[in-house]
Protein backbone atom coordinates (compact mmCIF):
# COMPACT_ATOMS: atom_id res chain seq x y z
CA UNK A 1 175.67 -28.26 271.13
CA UNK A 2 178.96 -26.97 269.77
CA UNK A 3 181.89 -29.49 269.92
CA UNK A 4 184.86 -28.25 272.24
CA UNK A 5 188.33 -28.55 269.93
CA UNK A 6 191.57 -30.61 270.96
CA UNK A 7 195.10 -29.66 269.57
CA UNK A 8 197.37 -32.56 270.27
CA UNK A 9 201.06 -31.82 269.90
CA UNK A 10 200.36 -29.52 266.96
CA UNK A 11 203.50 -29.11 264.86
CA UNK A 12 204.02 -27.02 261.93
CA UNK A 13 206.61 -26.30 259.25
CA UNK A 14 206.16 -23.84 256.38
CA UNK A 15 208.56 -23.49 253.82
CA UNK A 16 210.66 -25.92 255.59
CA UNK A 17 210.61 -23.68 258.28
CA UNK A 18 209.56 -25.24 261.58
CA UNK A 19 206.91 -22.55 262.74
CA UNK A 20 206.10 -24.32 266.31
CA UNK A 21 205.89 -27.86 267.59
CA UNK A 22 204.18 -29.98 270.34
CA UNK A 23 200.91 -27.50 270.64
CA UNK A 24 198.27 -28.93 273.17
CA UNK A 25 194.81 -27.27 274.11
CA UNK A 26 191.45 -28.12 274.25
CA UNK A 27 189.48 -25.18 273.57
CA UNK A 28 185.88 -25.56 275.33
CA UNK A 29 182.80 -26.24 273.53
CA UNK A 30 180.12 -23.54 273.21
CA UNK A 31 182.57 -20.85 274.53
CA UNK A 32 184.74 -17.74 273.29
CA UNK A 33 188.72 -18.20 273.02
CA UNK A 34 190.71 -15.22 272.09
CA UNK A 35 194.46 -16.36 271.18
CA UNK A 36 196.88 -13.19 271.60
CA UNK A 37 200.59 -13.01 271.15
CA UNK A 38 203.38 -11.09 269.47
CA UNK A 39 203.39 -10.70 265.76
CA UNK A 40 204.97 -13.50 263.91
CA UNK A 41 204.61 -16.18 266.47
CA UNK A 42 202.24 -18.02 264.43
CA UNK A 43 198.74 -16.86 265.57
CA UNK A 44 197.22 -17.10 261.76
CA UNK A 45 198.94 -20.05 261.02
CA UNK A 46 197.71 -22.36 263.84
CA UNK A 47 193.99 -21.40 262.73
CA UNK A 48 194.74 -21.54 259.23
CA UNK A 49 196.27 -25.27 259.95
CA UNK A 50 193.28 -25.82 261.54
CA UNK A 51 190.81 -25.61 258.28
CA UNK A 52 193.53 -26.74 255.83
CA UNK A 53 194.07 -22.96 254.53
CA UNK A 54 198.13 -23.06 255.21
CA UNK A 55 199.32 -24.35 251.50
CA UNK A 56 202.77 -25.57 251.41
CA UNK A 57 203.15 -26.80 254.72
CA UNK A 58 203.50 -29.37 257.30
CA UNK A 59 201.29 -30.35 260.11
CA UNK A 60 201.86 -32.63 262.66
CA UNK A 61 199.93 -33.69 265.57
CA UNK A 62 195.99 -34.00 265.66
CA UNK A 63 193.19 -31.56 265.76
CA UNK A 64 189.58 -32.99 266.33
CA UNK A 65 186.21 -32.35 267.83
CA UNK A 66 185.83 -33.26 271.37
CA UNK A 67 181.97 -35.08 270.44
CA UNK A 68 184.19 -37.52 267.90
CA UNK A 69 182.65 -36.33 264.99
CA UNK A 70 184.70 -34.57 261.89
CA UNK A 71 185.35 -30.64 261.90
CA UNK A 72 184.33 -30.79 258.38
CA UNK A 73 181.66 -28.59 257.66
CA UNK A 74 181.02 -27.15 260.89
CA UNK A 75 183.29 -24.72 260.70
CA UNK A 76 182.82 -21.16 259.66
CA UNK A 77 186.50 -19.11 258.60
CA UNK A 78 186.74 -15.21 258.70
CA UNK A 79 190.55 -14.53 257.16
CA UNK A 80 192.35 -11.15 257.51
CA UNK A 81 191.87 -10.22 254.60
CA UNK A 82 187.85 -9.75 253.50
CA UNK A 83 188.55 -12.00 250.82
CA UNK A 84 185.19 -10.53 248.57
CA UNK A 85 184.84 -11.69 245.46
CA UNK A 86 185.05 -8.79 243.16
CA UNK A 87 182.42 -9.82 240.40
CA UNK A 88 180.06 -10.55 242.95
CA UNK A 89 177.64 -7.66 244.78
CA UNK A 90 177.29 -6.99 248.68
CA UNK A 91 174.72 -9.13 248.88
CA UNK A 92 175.78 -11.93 246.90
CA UNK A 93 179.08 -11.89 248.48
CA UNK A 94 176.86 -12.38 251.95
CA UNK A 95 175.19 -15.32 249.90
CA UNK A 96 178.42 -16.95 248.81
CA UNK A 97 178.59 -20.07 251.34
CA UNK A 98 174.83 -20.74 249.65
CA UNK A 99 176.09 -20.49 246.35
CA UNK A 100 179.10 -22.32 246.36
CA UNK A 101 176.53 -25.42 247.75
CA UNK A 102 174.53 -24.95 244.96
CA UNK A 103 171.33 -23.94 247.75
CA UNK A 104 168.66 -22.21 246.48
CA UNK A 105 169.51 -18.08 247.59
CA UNK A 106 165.57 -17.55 247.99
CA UNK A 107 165.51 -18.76 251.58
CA UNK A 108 168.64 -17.25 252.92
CA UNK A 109 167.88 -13.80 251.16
CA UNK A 110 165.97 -12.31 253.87
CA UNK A 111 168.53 -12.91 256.44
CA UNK A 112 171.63 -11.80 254.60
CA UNK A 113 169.67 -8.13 254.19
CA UNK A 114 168.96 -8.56 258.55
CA UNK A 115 172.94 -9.71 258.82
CA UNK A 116 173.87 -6.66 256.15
CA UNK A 117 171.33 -3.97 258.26
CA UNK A 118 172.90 -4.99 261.61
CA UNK A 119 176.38 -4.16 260.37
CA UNK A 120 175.68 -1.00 259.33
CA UNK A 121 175.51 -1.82 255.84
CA UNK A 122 171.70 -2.31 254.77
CA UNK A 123 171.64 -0.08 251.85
CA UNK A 124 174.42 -1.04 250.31
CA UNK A 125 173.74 -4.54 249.24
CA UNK A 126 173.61 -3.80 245.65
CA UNK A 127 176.89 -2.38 245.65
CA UNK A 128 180.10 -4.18 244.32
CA UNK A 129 183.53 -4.56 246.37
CA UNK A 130 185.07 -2.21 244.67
CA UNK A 131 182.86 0.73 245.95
CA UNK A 132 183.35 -0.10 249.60
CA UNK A 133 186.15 1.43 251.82
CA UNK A 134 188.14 -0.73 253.75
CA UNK A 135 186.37 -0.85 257.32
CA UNK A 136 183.15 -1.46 255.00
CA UNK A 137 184.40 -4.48 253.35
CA UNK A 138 185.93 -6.00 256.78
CA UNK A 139 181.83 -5.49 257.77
CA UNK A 140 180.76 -7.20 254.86
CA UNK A 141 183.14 -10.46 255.27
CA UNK A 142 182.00 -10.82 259.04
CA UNK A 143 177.84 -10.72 257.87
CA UNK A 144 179.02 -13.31 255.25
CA UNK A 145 180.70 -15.27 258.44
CA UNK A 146 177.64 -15.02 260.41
CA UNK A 147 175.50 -16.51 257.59
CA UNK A 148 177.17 -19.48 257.96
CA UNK A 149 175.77 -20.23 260.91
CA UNK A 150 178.01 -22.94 261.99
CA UNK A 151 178.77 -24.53 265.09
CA UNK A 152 182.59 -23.69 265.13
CA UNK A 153 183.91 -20.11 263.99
CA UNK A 154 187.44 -19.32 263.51
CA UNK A 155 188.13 -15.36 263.32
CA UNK A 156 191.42 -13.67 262.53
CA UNK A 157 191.53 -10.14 263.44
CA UNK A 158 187.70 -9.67 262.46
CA UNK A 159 187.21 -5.88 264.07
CA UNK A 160 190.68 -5.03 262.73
CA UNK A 161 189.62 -2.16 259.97
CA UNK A 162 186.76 -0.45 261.85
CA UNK A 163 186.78 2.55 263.92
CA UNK A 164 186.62 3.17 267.72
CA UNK A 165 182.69 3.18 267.97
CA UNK A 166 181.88 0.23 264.96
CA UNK A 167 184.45 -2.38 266.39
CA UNK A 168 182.61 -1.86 269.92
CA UNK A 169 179.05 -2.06 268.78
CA UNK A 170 180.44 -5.03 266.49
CA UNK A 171 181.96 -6.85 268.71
CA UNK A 172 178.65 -6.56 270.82
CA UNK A 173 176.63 -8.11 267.90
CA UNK A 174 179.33 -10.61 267.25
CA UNK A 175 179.06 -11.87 270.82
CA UNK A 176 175.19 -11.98 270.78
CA UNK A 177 174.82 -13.77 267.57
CA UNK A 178 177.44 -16.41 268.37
CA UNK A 179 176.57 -16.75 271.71
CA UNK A 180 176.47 -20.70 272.41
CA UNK A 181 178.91 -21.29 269.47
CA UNK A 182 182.56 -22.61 270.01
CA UNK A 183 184.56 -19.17 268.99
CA UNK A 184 188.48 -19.00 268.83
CA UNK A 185 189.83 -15.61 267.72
CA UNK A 186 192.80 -13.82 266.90
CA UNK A 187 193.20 -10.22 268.17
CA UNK A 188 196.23 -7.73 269.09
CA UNK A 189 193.56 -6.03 271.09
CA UNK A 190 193.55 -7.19 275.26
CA UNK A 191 190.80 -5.65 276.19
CA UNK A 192 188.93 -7.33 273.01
CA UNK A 193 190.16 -10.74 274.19
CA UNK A 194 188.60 -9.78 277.75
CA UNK A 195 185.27 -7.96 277.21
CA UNK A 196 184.33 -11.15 274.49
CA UNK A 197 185.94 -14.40 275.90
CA UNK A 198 185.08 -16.91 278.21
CA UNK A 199 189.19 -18.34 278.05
CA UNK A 200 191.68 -16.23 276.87
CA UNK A 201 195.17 -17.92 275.82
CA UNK A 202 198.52 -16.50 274.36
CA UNK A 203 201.24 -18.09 272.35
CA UNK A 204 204.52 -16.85 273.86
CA UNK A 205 208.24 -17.76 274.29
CA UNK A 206 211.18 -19.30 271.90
CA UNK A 207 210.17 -22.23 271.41
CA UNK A 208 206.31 -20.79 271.45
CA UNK A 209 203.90 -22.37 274.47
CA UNK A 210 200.76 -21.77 273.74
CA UNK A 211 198.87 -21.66 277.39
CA UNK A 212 195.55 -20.05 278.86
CA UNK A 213 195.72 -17.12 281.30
CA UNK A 214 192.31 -16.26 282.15
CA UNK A 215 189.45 -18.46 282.57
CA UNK A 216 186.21 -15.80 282.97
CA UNK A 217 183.06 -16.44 284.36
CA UNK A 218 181.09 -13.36 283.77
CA UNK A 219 178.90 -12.54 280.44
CA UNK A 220 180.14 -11.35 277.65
CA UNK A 221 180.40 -8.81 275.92
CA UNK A 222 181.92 -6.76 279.47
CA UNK A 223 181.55 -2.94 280.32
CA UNK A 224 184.68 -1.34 278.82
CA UNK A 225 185.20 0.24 282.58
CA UNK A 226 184.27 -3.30 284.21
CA UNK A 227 187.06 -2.97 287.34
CA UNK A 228 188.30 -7.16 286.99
CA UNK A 229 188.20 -6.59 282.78
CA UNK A 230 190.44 -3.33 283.05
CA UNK A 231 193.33 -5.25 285.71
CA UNK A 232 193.51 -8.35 283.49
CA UNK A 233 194.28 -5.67 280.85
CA UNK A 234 197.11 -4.51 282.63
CA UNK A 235 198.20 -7.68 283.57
CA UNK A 236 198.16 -9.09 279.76
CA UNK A 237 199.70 -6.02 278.56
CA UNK A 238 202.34 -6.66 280.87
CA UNK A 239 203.04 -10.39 280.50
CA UNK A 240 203.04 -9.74 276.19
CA UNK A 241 205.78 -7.12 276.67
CA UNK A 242 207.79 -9.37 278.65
CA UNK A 243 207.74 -11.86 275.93
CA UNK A 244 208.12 -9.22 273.36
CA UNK A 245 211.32 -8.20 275.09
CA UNK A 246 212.75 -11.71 275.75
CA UNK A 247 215.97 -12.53 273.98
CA UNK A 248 215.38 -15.07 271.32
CA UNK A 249 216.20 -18.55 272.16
């Protein structure tokens, strides 16, 4: 079972900057959390907190696993950026995790070519980095994020590169393969947020809240003309613009 996660009066300053303060959520075990809000309110920070990514800052407050066992290595991190290692091939980049453990790449071999073919990228394993456009590479960091096959996965703008067609058929594999798993992810897209999460939650205001504003009880991934999925749209869009046009406090 995948642990549920609880923020408890999450503070953070960054460059002695104070970022946010006084965060509180507890994000469902075995569920899908999309986290939306305006740019710069501190979306990528809070996850990056989260793992201990955020160098150079402060954090206050706790975040823990709701079965009272340590986050520590149960949690699989997809950054913005794809983050490949340049020296390294397709493949191997896919078989990083594996490598850095110093686990034997025979076993795992087999499924990083499946993860690689269902992204649209099974030929190109041999390739390096530096041959891949940039939709491509965001493909190849989200099979490397999928190998992992961890309980928790943290995902910052995963779909963010691709086209139209590949983010849709992506974000349907995505939702299969971590079906069960305890997902919180960062998107600017609502009707991402709706047609993959179970909760979806913004961070708003001066000083930021961060609160939930749908709770959804219908499988994911939803029909992109699904009636309910296409009024909460309309209803997020709305309530982002009013905090994107609120005076700062």
């Amino acid at each position: 079972m995948s642990p549920g996660i609880r923020l408890h009066d999450i503070g953070l300053t960054y460059a002695s900057q104070p970022l946010f303060s006084r965060l509180s959520a507890h994000f469902k075990g075995g569920c899908w959390h999309s986290i939306l809000g305006r740019s710069g309110v501190g979306k990528s920070s809070l996850l990056q907190s989260m793992v201990g990514l955020l160098s150079g800052s402060e954090l206050s407050g706790s975040v823990s696993a709701d079965d009272g066992q340590s986050l520590h290595g149960r949690v699989a991190w997809m950054g913005q950026r794809d983050a490949l290692l340049p020296w390294l091939s397709v493949q191997e980049n896919v078989l990083l995790g594996s490598r850095l453990r110093k686990q034997r790449s025979g076993p795992g071999l087999q499924r990083a070519n499946e993860l690689l073919r269902r992204v649209g990228l099974g030929e190109l394993g041999p390739r390096m980095p530096e041959q891949l456009s940039g939709g491509q590479r965001q493909r190849v960091a989200l099979a490397r994020t999928l190998m992992e096959d961890k309980p928790v996965v943290l995902m910052d703008e995963p779909f963010s590169a691709l086209d139209a067609i590949t983010r849709l058929q992506l974000q349907d594999l995505a939702a299969t393969l971590l079906h069960g798993k305890t997902v919180l992810l960062i998107t600017h897209d609502p009707l991402e947020s709706l047609r993959l999460s179970d909760q979806v939650w913004v961070m708003t205001g001066r000083p930021v809240v961060l609160e939930m504003m749908f709770d959804i009880d219908t499988p994911a991934p939803r029909a992109l003309d699904d009636e309910r999925t296409l009024s909460w749209q309309g209803q997020l869009l709305a309530y982002l613009q009013k905090d994107q046009e609120s005076p700062t406090q």
